[in-house]
PDB file of N, CA and C in Angstrom:
ATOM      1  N   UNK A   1       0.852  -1.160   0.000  1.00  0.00           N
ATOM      2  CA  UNK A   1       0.000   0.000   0.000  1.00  0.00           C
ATOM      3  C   UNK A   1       0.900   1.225   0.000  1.00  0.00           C
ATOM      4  N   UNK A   2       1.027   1.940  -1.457  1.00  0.00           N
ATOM      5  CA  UNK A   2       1.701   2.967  -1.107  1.00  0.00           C
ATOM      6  C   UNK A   2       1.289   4.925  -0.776  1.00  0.00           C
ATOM      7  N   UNK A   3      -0.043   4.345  -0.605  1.00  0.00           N
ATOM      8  CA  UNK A   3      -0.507   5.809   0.134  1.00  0.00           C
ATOM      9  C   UNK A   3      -0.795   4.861   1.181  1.00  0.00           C
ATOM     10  N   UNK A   4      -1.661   6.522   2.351  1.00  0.00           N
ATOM     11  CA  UNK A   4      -2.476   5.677   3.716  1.00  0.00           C
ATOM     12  C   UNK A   4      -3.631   6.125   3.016  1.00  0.00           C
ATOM     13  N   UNK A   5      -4.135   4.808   2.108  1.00  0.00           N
ATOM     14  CA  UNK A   5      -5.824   4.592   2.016  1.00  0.00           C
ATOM     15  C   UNK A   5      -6.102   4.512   3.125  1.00  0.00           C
ATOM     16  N   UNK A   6      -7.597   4.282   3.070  1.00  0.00           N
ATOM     17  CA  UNK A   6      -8.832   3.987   4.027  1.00  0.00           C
ATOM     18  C   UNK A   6      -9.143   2.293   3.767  1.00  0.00           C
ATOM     19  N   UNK A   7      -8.742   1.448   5.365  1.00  0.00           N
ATOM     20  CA  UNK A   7      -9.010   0.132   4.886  1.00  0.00           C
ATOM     21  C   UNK A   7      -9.857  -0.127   5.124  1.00  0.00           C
ATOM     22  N   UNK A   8     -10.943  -1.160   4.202  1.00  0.00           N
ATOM     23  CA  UNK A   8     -12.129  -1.357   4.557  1.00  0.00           C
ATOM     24  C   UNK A   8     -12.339  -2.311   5.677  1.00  0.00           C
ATOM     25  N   UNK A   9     -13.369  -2.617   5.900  1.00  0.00           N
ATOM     26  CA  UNK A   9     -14.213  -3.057   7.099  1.00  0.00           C
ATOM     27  C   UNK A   9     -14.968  -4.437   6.773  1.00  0.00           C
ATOM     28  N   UNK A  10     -15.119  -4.974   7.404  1.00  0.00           N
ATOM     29  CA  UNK A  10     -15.889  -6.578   6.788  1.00  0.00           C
ATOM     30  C   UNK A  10     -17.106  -5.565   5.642  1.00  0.00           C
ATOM     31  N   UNK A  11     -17.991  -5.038   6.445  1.00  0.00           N
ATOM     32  CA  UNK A  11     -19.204  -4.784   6.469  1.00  0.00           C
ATOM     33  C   UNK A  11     -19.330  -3.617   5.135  1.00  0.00           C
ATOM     34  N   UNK A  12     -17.650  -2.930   5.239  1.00  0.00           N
ATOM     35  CA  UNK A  12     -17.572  -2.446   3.595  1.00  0.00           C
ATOM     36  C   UNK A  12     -17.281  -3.412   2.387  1.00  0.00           C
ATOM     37  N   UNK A  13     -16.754  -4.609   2.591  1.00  0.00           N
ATOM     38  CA  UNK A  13     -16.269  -5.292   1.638  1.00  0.00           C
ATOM     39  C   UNK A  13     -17.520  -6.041   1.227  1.00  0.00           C
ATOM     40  N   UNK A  14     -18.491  -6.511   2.453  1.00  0.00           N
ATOM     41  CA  UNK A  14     -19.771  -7.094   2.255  1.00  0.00           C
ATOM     42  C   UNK A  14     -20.380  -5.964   0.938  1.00  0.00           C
ATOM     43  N   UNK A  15     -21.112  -5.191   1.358  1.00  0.00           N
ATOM     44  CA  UNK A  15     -21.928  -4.160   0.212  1.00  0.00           C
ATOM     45  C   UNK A  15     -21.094  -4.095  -0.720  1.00  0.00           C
ATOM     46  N   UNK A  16     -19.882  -3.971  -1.139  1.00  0.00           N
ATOM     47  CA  UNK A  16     -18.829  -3.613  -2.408  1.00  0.00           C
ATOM     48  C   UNK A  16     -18.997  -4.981  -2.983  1.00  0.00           C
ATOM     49  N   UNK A  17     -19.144  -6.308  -2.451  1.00  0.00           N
ATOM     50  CA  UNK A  17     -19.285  -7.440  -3.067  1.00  0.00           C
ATOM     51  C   UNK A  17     -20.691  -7.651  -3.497  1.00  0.00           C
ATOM     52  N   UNK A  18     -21.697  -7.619  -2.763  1.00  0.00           N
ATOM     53  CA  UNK A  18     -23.173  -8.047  -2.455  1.00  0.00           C
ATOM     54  C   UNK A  18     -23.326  -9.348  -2.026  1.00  0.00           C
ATOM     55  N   UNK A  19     -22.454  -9.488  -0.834  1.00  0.00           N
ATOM     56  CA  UNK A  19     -22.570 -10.639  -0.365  1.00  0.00           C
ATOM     57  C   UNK A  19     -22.626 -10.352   1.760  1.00  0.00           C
ATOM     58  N   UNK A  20     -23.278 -11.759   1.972  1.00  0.00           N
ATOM     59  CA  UNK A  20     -23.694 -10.866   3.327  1.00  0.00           C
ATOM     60  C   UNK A  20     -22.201 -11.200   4.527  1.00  0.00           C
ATOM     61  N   UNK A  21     -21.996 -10.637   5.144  1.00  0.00           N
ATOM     62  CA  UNK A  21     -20.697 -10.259   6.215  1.00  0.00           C
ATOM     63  C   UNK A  21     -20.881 -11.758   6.435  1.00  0.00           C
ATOM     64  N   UNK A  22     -21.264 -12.891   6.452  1.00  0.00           N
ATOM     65  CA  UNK A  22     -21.077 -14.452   6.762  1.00  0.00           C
ATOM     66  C   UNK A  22     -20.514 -15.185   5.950  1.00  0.00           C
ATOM     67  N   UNK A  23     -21.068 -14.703   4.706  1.00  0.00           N
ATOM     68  CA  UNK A  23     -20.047 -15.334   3.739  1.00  0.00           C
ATOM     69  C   UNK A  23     -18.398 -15.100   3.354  1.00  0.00           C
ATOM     70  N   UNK A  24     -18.242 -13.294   3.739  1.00  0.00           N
ATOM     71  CA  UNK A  24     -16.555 -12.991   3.877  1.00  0.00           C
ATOM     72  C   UNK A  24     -16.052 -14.232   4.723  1.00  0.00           C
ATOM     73  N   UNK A  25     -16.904 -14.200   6.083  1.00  0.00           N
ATOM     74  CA  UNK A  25     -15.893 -14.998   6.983  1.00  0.00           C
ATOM     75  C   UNK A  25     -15.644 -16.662   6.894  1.00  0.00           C
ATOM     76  N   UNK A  26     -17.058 -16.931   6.116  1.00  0.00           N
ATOM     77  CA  UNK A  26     -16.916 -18.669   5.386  1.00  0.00           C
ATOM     78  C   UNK A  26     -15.995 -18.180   4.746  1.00  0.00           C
ATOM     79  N   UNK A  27     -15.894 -17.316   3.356  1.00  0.00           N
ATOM     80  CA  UNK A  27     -14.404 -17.227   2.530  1.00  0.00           C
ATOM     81  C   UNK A  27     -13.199 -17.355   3.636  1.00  0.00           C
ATOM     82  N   UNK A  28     -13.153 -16.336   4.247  1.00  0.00           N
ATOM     83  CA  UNK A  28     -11.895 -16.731   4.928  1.00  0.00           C
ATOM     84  C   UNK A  28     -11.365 -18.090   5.624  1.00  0.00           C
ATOM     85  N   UNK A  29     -12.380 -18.319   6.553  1.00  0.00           N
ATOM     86  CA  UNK A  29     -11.868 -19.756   6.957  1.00  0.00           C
ATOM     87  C   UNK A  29     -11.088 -20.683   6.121  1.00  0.00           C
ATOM     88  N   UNK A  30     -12.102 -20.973   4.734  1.00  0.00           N
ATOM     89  CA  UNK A  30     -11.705 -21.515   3.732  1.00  0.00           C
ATOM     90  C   UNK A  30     -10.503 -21.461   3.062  1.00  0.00           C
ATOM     91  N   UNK A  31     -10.324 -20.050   3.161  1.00  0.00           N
ATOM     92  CA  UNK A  31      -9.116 -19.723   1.979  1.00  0.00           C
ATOM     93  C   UNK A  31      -9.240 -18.942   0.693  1.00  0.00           C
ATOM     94  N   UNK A  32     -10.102 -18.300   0.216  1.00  0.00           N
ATOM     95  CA  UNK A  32     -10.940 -18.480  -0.864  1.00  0.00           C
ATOM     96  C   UNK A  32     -11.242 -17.204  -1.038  1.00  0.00           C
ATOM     97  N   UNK A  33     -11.741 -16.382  -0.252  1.00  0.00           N
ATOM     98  CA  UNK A  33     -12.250 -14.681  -0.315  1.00  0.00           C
ATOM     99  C   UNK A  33     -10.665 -14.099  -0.696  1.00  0.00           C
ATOM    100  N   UNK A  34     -11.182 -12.667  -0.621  1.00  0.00           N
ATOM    101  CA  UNK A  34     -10.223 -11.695  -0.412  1.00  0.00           C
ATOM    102  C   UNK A  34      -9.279 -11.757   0.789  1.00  0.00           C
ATOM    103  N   UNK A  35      -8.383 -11.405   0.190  1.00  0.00           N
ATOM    104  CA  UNK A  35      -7.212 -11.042   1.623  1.00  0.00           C
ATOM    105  C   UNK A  35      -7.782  -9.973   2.281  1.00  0.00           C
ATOM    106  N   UNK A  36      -7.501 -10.750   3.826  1.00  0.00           N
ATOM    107  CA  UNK A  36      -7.896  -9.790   4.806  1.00  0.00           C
ATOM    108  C   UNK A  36      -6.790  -9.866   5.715  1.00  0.00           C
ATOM    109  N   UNK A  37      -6.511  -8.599   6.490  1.00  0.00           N
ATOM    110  CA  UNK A  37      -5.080  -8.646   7.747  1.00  0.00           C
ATOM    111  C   UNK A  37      -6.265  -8.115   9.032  1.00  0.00           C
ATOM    112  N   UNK A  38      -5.784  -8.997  10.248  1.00  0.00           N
ATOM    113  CA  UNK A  38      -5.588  -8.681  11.644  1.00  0.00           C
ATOM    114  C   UNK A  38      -5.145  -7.748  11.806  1.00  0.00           C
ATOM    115  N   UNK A  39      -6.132  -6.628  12.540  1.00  0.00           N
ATOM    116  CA  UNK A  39      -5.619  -5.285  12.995  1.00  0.00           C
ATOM    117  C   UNK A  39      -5.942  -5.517  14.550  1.00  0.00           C
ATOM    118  N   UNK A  40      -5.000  -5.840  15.642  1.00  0.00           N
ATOM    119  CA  UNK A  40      -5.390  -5.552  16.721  1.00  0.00           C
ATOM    120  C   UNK A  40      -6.753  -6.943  16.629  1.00  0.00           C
ATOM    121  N   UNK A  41      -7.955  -6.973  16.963  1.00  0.00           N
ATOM    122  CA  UNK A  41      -8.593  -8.056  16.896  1.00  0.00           C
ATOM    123  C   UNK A  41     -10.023  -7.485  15.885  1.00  0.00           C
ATOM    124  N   UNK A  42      -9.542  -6.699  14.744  1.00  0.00           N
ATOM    125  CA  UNK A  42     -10.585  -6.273  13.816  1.00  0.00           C
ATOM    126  C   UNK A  42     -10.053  -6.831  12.191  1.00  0.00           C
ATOM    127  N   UNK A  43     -10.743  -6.976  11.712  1.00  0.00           N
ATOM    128  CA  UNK A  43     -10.194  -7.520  10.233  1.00  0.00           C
ATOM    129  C   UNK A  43     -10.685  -6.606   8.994  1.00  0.00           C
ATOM    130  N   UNK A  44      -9.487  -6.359   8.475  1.00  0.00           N
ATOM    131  CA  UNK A  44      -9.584  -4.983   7.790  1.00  0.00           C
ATOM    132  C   UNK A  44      -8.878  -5.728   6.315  1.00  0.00           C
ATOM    133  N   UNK A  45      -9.471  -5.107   5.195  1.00  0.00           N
ATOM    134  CA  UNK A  45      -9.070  -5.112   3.732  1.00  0.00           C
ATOM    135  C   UNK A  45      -8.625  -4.133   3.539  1.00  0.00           C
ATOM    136  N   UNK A  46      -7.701  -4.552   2.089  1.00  0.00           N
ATOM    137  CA  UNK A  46      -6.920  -3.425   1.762  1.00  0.00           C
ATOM    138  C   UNK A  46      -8.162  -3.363   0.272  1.00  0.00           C
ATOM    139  N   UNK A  47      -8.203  -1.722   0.052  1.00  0.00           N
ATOM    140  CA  UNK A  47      -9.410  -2.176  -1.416  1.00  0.00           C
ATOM    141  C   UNK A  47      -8.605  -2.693  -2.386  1.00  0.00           C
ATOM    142  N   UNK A  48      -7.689  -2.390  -2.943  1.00  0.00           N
ATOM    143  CA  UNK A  48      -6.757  -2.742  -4.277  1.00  0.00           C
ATOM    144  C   UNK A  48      -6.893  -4.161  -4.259  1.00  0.00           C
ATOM    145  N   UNK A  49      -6.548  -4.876  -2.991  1.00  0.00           N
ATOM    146  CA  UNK A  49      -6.548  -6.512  -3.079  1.00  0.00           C
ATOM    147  C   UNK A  49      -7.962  -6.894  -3.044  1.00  0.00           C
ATOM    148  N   UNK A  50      -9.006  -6.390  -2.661  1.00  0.00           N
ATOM    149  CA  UNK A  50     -10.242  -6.708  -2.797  1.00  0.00           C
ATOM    150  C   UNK A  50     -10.664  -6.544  -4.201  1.00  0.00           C
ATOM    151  N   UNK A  51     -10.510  -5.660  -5.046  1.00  0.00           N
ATOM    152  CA  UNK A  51     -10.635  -5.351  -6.563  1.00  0.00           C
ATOM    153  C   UNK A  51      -9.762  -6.094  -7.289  1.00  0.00           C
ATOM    154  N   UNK A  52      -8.904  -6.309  -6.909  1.00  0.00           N
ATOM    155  CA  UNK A  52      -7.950  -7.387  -7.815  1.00  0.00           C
ATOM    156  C   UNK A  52      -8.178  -8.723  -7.555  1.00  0.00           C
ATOM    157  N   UNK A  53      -8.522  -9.639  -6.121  1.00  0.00           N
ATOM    158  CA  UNK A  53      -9.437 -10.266  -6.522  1.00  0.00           C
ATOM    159  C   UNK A  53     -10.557 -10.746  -6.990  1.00  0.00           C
ATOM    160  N   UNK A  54     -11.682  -9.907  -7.165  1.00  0.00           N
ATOM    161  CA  UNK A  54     -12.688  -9.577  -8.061  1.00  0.00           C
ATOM    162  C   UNK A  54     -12.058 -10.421  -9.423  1.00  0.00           C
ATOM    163  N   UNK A  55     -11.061  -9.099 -10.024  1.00  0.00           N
ATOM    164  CA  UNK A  55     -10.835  -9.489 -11.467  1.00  0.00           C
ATOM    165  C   UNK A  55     -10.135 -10.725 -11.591  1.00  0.00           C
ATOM    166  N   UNK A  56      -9.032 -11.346 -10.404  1.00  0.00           N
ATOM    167  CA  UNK A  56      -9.126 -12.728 -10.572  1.00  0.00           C
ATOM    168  C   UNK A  56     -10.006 -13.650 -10.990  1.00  0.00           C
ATOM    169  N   UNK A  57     -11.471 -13.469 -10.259  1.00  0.00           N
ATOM    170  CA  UNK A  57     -12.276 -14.612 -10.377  1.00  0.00           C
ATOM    171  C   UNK A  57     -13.594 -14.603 -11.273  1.00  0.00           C
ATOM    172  N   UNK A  58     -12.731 -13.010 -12.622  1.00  0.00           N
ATOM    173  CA  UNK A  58     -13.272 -13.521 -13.735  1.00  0.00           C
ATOM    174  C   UNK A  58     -13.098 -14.086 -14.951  1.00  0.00           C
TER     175      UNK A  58
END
C-alpha cells in the first residue's frame, strides 16, 4: 500500500461485493475470499486486493 488509504471493514467489503458479512468470513476460513489482515482483533481489507481479486475470479 503505497498511500495511507482507508481500509475497509468486513461490512464495507460485504456491500462492495453483495454478499452478506457471513459469507466474507466462510471465505476466509476456507481460503478463498479476499485477503484480509488482523488489525489488533478487527479484520480490515486493503481495497486494491479486494478489486484485484474480483478481477481474478473472472
Amino acid at each position: 500500500m503505497s498511500t495511507l488509504a482507508r481500509l475497509w471493514t468486513v461490512e464495507d467489503v460485504a456491500t462492495f461485493l453483495g454478499v452478506p458479512v457471513a459469507t466474507l468470513y466462510q471465505w476466509r476460513y476456507h481460503r478463498t475470499g479476499p485477503r484480509g489482515h488482523r488489525i489488533g482483533r478487527h479484520l480490515r481489507y486493503v481495497p486494491e486486493d479486494v478489486m484485484s481479486w474480483v478481477q481474478d475470479q473472472e
